[in-house]
PDB file of N, CA and C in Angstrom:
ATOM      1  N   UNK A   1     -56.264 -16.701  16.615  1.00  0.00           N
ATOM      2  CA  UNK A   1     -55.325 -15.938  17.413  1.00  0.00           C
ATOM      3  C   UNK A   1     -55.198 -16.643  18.769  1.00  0.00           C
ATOM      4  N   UNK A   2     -53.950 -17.101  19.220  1.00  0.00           N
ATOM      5  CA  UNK A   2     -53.567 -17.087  20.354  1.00  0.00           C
ATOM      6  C   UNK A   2     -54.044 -16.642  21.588  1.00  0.00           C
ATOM      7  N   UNK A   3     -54.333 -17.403  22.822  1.00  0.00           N
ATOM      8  CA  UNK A   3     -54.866 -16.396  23.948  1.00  0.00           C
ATOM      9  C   UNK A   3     -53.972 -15.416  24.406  1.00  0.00           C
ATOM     10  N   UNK A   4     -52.791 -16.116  24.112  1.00  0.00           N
ATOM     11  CA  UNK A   4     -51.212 -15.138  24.872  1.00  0.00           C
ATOM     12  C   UNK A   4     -51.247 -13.546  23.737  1.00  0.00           C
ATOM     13  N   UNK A   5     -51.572 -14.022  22.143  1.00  0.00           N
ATOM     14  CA  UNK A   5     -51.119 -12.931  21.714  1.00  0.00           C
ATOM     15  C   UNK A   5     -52.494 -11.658  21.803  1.00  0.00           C
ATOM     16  N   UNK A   6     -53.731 -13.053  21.954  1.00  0.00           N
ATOM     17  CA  UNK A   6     -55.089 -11.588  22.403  1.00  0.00           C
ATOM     18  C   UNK A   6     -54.646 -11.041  23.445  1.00  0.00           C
ATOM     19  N   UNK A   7     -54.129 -11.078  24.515  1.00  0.00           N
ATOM     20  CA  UNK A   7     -53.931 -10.388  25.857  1.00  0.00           C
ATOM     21  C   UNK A   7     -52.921 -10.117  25.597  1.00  0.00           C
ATOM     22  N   UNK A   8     -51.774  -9.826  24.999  1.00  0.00           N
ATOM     23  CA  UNK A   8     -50.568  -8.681  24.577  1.00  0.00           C
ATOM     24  C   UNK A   8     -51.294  -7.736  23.673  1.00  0.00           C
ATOM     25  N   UNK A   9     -52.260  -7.742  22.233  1.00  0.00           N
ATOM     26  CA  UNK A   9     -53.082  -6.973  21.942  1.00  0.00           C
ATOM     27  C   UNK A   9     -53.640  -6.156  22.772  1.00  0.00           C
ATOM     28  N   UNK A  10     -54.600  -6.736  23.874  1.00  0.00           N
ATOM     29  CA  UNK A  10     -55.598  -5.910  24.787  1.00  0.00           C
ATOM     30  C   UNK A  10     -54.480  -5.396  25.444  1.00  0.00           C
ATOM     31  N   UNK A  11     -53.614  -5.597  25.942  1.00  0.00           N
ATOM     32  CA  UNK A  11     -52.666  -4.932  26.677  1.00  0.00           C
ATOM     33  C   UNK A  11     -52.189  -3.641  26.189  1.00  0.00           C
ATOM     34  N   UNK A  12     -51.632  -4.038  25.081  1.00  0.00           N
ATOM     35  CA  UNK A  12     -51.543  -2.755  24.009  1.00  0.00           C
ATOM     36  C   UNK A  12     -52.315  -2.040  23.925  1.00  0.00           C
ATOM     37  N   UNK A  13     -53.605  -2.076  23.472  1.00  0.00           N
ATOM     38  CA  UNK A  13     -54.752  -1.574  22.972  1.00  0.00           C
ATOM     39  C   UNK A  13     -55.454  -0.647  24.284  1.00  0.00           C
ATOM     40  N   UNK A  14     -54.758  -1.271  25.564  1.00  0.00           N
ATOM     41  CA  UNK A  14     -55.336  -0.288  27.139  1.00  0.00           C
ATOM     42  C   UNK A  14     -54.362   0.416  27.206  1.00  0.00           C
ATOM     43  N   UNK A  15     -53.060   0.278  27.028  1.00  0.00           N
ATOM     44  CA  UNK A  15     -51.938   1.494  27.315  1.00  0.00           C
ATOM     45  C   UNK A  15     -52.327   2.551  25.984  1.00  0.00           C
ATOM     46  N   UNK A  16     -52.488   2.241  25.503  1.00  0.00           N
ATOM     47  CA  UNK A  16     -52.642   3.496  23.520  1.00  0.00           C
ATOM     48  C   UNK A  16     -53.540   4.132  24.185  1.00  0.00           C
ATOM     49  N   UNK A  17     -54.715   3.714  24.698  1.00  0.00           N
ATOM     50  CA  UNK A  17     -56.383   4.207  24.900  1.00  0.00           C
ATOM     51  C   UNK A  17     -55.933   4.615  26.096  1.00  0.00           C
ATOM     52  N   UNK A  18     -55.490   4.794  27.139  1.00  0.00           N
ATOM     53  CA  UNK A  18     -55.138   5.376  28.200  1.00  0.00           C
ATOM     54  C   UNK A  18     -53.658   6.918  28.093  1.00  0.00           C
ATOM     55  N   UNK A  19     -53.350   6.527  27.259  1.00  0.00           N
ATOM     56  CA  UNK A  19     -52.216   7.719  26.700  1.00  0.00           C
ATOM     57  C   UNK A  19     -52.956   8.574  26.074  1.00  0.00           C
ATOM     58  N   UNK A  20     -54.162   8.514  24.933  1.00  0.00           N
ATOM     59  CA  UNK A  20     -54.605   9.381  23.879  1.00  0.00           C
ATOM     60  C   UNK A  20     -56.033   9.797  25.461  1.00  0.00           C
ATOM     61  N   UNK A  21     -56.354   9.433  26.346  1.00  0.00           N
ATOM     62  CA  UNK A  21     -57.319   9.649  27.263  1.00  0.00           C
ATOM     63  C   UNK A  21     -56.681  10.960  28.224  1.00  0.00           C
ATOM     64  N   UNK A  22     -55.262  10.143  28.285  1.00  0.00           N
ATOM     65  CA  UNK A  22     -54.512  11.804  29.357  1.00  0.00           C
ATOM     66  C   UNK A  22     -54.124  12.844  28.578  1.00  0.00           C
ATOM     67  N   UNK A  23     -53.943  12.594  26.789  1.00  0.00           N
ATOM     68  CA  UNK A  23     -53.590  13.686  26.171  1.00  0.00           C
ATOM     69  C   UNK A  23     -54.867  14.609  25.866  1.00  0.00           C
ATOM     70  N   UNK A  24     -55.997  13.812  25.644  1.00  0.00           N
ATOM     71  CA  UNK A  24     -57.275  14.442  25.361  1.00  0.00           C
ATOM     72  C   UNK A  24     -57.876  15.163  26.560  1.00  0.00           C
ATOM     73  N   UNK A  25     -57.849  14.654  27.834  1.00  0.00           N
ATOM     74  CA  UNK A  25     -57.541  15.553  28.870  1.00  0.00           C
ATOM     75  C   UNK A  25     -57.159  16.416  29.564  1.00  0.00           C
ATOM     76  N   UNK A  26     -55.791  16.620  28.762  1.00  0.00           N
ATOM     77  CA  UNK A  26     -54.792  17.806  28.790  1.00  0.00           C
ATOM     78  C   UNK A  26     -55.242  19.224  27.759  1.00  0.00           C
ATOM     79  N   UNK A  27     -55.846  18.759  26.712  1.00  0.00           N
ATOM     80  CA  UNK A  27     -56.565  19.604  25.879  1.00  0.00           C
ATOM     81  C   UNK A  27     -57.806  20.309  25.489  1.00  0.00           C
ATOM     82  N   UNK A  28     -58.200  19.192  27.173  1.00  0.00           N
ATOM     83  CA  UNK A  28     -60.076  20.221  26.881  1.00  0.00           C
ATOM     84  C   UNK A  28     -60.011  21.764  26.942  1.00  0.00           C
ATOM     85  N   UNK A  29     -60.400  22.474  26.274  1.00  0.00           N
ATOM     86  CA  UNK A  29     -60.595  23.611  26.011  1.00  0.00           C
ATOM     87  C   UNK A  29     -61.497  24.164  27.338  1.00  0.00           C
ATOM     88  N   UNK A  30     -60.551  25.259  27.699  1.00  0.00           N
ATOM     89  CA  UNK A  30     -61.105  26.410  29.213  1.00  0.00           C
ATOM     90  C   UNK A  30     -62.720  26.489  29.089  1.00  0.00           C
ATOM     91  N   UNK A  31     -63.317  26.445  30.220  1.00  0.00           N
ATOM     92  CA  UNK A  31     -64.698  26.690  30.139  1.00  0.00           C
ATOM     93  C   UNK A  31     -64.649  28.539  29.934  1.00  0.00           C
ATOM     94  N   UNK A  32     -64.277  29.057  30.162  1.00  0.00           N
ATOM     95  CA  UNK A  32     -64.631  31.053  30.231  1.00  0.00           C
ATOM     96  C   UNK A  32     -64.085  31.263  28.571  1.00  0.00           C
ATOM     97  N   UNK A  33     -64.642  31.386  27.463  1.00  0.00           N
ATOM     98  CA  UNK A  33     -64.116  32.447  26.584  1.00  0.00           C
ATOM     99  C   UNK A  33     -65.156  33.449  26.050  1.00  0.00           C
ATOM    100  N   UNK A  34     -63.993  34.492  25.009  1.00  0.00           N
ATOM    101  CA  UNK A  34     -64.670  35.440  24.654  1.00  0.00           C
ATOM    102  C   UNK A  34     -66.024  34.985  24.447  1.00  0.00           C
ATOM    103  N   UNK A  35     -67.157  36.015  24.021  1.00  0.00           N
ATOM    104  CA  UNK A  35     -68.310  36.058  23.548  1.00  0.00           C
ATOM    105  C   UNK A  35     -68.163  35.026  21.813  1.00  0.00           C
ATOM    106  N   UNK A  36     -67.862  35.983  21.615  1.00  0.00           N
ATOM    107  CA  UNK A  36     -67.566  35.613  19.920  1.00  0.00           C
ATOM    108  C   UNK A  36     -66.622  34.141  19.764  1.00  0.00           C
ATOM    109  N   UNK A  37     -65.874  33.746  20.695  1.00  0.00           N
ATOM    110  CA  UNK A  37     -65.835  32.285  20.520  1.00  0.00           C
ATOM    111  C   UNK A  37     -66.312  31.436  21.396  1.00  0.00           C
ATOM    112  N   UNK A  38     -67.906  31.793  21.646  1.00  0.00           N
ATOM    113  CA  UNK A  38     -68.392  30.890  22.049  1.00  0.00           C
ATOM    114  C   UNK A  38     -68.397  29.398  21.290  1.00  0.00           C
ATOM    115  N   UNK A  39     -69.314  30.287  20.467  1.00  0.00           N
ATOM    116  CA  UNK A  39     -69.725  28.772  19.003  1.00  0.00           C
ATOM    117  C   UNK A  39     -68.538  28.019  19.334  1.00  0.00           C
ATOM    118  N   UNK A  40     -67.465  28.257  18.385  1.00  0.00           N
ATOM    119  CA  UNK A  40     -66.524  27.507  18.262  1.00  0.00           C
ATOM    120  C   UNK A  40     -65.839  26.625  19.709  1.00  0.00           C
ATOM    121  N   UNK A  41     -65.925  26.847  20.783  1.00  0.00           N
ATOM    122  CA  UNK A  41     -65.143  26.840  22.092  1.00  0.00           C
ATOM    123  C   UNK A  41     -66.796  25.255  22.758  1.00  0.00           C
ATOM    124  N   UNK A  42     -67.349  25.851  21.926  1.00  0.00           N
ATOM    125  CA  UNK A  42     -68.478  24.713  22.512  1.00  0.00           C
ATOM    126  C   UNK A  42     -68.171  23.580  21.668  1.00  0.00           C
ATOM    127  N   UNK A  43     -68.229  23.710  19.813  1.00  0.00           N
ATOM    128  CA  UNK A  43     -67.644  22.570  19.539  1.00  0.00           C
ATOM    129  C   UNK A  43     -66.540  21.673  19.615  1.00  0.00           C
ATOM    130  N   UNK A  44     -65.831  22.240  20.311  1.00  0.00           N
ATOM    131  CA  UNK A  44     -64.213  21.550  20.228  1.00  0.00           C
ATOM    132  C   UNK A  44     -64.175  20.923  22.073  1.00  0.00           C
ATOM    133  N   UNK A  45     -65.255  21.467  22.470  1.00  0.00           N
ATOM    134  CA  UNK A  45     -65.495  21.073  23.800  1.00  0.00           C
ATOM    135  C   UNK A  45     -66.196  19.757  23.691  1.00  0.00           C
ATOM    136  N   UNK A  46     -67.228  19.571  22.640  1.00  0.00           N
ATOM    137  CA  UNK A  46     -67.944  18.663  22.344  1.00  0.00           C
ATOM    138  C   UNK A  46     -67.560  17.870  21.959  1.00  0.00           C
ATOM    139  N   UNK A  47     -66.398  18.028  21.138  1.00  0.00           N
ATOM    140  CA  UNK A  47     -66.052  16.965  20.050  1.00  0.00           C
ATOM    141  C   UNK A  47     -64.964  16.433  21.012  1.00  0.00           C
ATOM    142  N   UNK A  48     -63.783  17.275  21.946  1.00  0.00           N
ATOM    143  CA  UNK A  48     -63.101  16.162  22.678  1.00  0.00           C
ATOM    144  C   UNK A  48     -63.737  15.566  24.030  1.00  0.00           C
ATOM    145  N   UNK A  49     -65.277  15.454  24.448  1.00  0.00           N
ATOM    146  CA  UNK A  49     -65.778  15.375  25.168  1.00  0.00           C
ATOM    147  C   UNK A  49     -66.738  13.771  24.530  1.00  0.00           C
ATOM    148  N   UNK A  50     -66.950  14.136  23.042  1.00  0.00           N
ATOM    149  CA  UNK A  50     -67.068  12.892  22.455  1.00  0.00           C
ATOM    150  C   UNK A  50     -66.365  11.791  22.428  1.00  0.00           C
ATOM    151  N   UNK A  51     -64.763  12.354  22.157  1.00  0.00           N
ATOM    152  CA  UNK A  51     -63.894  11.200  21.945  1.00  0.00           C
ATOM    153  C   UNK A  51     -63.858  10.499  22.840  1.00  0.00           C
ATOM    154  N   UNK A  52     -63.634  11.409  24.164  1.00  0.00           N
ATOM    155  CA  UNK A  52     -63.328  10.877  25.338  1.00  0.00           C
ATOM    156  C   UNK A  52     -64.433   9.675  25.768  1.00  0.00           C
ATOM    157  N   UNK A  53     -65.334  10.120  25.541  1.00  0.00           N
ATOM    158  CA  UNK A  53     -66.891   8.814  25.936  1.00  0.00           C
ATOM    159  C   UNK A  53     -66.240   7.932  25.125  1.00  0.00           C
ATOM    160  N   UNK A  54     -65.935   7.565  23.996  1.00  0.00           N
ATOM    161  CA  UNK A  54     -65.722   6.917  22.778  1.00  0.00           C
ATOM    162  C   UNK A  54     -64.528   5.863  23.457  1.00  0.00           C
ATOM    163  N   UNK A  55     -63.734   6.602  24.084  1.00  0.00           N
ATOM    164  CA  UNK A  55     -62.059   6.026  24.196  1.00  0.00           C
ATOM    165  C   UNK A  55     -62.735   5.257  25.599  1.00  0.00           C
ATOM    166  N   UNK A  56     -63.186   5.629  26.088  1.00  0.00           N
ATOM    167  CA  UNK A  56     -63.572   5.115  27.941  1.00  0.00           C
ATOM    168  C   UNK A  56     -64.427   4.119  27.510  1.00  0.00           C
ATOM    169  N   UNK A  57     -65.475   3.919  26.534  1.00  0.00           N
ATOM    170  CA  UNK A  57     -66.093   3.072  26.445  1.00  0.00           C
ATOM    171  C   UNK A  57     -65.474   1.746  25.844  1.00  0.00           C
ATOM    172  N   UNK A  58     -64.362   1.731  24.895  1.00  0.00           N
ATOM    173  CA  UNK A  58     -63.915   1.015  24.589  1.00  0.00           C
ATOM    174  C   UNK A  58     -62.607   0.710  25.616  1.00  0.00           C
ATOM    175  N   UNK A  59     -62.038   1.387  26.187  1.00  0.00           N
ATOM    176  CA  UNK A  59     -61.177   1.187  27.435  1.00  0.00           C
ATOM    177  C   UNK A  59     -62.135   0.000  28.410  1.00  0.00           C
ATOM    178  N   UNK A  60     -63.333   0.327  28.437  1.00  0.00           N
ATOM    179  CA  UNK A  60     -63.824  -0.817  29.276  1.00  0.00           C
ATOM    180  C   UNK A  60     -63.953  -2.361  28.819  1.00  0.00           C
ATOM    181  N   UNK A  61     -64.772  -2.088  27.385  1.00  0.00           N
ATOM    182  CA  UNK A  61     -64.705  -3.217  26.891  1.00  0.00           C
ATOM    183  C   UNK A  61     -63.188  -3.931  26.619  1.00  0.00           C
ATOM    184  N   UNK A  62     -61.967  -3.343  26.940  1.00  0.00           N
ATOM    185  CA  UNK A  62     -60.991  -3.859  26.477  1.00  0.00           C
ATOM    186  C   UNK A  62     -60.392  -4.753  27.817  1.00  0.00           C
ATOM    187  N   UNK A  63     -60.888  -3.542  28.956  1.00  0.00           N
ATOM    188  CA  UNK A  63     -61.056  -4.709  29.990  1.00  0.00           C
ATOM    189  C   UNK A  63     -61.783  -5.587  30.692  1.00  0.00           C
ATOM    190  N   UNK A  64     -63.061  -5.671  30.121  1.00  0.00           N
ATOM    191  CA  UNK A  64     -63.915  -6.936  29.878  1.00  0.00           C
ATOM    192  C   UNK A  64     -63.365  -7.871  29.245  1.00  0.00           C
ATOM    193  N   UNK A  65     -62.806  -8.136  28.419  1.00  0.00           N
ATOM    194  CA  UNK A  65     -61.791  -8.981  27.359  1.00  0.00           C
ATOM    195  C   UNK A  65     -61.082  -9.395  28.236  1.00  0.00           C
ATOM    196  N   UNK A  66     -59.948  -8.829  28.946  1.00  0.00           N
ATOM    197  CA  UNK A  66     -59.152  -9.200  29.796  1.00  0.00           C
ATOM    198  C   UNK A  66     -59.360 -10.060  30.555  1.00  0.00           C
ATOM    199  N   UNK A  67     -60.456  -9.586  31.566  1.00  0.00           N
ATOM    200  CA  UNK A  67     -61.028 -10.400  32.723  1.00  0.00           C
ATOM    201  C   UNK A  67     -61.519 -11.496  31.813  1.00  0.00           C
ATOM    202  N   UNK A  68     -62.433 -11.585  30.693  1.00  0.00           N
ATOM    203  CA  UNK A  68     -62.572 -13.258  30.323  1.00  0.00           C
ATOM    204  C   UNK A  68     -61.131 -13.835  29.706  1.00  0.00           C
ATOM    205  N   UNK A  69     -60.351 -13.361  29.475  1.00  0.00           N
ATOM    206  CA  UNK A  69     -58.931 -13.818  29.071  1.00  0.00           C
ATOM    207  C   UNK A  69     -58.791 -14.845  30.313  1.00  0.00           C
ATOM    208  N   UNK A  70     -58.474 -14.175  31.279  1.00  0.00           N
ATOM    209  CA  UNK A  70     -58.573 -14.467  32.563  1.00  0.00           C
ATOM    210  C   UNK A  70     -58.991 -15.653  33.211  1.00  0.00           C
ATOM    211  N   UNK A  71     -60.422 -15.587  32.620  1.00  0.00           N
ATOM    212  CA  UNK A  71     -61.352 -16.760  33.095  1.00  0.00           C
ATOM    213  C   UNK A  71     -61.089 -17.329  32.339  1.00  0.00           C
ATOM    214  N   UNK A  72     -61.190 -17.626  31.155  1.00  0.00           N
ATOM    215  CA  UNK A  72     -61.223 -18.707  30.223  1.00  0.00           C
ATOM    216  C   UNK A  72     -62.369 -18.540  29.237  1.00  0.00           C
ATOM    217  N   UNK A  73     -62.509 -17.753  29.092  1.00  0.00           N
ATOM    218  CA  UNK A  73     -63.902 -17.634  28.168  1.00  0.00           C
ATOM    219  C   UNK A  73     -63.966 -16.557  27.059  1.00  0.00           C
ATOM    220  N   UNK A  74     -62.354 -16.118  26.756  1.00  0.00           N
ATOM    221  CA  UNK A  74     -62.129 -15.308  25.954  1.00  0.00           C
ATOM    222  C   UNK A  74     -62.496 -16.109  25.053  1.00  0.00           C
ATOM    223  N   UNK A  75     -62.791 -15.151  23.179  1.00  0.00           N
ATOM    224  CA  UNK A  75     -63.526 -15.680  22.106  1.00  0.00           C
ATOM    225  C   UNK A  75     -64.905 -16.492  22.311  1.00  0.00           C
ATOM    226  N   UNK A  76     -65.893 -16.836  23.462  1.00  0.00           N
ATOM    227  CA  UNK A  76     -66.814 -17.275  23.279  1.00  0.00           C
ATOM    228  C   UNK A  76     -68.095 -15.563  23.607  1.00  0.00           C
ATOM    229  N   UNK A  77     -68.889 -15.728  22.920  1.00  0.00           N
ATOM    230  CA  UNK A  77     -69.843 -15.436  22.458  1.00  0.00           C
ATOM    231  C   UNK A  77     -70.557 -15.159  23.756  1.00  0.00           C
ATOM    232  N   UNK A  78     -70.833 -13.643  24.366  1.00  0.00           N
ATOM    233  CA  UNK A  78     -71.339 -13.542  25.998  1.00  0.00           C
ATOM    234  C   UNK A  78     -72.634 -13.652  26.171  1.00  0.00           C
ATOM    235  N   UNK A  79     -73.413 -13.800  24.761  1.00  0.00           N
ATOM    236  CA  UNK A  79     -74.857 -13.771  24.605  1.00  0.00           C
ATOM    237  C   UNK A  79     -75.228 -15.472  24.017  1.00  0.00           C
ATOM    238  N   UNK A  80     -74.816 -16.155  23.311  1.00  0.00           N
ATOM    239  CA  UNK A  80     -75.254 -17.634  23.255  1.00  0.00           C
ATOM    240  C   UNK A  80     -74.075 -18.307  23.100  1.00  0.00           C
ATOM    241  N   UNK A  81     -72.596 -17.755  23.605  1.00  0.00           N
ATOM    242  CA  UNK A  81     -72.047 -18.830  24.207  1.00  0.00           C
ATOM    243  C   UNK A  81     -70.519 -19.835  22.791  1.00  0.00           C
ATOM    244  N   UNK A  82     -71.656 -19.421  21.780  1.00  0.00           N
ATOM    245  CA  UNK A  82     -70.518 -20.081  20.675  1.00  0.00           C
ATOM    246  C   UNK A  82     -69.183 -18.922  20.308  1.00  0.00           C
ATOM    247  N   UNK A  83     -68.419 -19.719  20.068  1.00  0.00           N
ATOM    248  CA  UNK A  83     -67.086 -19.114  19.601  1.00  0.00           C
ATOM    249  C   UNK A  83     -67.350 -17.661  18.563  1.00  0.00           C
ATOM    250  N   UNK A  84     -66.518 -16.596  18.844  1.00  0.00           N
ATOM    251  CA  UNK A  84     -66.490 -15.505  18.436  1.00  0.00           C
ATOM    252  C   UNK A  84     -65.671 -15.509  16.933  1.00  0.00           C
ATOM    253  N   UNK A  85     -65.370 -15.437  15.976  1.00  0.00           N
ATOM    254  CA  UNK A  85     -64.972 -16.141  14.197  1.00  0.00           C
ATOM    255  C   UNK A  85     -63.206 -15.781  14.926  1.00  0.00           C
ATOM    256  N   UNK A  86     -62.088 -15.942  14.478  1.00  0.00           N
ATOM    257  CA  UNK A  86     -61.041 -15.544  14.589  1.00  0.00           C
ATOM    258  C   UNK A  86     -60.708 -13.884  13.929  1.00  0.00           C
ATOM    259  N   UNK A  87     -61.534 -14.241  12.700  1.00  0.00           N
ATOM    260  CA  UNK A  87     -61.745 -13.259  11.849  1.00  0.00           C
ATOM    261  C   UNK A  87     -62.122 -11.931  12.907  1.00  0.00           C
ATOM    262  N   UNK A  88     -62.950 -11.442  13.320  1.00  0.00           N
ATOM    263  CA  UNK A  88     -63.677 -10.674  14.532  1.00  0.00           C
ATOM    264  C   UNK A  88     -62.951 -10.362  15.381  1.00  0.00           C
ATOM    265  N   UNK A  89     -62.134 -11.259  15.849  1.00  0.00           N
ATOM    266  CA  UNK A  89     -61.154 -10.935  16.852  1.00  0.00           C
ATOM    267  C   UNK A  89     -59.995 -10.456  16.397  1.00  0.00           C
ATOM    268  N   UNK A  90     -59.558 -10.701  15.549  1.00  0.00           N
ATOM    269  CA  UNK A  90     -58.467 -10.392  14.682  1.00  0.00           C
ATOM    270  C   UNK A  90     -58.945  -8.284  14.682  1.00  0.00           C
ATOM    271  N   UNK A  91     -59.452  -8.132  14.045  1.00  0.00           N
ATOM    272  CA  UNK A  91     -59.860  -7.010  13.905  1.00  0.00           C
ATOM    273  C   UNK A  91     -60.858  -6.548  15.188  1.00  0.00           C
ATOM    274  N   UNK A  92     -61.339  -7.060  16.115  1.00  0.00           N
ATOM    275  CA  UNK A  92     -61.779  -6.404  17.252  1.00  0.00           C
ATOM    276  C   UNK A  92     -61.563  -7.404  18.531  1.00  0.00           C
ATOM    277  N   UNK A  93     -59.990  -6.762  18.765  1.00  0.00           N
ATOM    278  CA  UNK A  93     -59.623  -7.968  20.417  1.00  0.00           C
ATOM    279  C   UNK A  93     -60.656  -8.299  20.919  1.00  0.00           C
ATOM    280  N   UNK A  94     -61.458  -7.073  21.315  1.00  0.00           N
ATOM    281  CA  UNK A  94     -62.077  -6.722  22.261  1.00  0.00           C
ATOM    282  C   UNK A  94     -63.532  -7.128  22.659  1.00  0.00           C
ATOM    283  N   UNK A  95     -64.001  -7.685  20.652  1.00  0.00           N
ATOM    284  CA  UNK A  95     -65.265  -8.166  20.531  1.00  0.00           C
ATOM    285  C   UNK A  95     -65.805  -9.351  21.969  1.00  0.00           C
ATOM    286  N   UNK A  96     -66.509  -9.012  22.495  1.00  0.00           N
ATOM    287  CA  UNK A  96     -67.169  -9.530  23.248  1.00  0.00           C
ATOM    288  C   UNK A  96     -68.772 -10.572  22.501  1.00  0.00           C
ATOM    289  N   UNK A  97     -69.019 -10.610  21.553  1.00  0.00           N
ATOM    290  CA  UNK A  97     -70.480 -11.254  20.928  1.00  0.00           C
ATOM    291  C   UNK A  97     -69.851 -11.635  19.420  1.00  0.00           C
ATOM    292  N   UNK A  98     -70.582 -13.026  18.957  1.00  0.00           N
ATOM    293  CA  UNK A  98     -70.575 -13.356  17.531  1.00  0.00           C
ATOM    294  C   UNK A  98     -70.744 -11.895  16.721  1.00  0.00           C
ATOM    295  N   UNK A  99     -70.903 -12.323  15.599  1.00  0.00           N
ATOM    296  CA  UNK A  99     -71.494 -11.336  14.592  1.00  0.00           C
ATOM    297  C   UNK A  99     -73.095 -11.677  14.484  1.00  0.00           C
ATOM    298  N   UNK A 100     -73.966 -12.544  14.568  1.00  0.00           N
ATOM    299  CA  UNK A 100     -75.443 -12.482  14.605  1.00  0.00           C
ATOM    300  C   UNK A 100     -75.679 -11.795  15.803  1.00  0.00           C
ATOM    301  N   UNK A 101     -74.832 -12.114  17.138  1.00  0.00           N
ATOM    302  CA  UNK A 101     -75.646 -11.478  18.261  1.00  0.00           C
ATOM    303  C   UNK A 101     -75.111  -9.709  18.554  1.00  0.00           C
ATOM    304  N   UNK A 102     -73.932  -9.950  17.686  1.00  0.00           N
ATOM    305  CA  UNK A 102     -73.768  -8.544  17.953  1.00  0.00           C
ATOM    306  C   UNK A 102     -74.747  -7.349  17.385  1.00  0.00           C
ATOM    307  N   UNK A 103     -75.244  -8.371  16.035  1.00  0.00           N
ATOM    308  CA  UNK A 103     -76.154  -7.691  14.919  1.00  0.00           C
ATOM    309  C   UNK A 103     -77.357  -7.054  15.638  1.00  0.00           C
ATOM    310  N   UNK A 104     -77.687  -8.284  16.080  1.00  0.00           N
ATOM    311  CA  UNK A 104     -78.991  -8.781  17.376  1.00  0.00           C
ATOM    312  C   UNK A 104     -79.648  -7.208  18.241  1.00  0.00           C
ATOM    313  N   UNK A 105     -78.315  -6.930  18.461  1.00  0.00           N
ATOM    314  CA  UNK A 105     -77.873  -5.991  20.006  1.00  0.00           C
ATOM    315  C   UNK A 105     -77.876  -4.804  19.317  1.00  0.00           C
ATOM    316  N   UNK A 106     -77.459  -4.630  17.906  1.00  0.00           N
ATOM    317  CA  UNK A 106     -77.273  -3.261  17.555  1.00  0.00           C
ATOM    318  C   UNK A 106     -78.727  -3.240  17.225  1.00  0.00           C
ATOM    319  N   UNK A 107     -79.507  -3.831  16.500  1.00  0.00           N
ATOM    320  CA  UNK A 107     -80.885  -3.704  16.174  1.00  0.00           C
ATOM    321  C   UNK A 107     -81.524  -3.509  17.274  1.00  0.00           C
ATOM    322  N   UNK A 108     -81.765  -3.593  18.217  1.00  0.00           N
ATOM    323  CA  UNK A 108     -82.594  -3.928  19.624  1.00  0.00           C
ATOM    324  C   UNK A 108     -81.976  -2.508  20.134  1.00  0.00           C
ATOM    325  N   UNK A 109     -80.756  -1.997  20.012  1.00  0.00           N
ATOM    326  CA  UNK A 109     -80.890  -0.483  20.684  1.00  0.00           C
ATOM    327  C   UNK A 109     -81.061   0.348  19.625  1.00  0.00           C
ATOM    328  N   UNK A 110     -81.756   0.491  18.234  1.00  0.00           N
ATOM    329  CA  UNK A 110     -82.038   1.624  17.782  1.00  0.00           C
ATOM    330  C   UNK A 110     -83.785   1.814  18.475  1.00  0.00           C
TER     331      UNK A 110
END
């Protein structure tokens, strides 16, 4: 992939994630309800309170991408440096690490 067409991707990929962030915002559910919908009023609080971590976290990494677009160091590997597969990027602009070091990183935070 292209550097021009990864940074029209990430570009894309920050306006989508910033639209579904103000709509999910618009929909958090009131903190005061009845008794009896508590239960329910907590999960739907939770669950768009999840997404939202979910969407912001990848909103960042999308502009981490950017800024190495930027620099010049988009597709290399932020942990040892070698090229990120096309493959990877293709399906994750945003990937910041190979696939061994990403592996690496997920093992090391369980």
């Amino acid at each position: 992939m292209s550097l021009d067409t990864a940074q029209k991707r990430l570009d894309e990929m920050l306006a989508a994630l910033d639209r579904s962030i103000a709509v999910l915002k618009g929909e958090q559910p009131e903190a005061e309800h009845h008794t009896a919908d508590a239960g329910a009023s907590l999960s739907d609080t939770e669950r768009v309170d999840a997404a939202l971590d979910t969407m912001r976290r990848q909103r960042t990494e999308v502009l981490a991408a950017l800024g190495r677009a930027r620099e010049g160091t988009y597709g290399k590997c932020v942990d040892c440096g070698l090229s990120v597969t096309e493959g990877r990027l293709e399906a994750r602009p945003e990937a910041s690490r190979c696939v061994a070091c990403q592996a690496k990183r997920d093992r090391s935070r369980r």
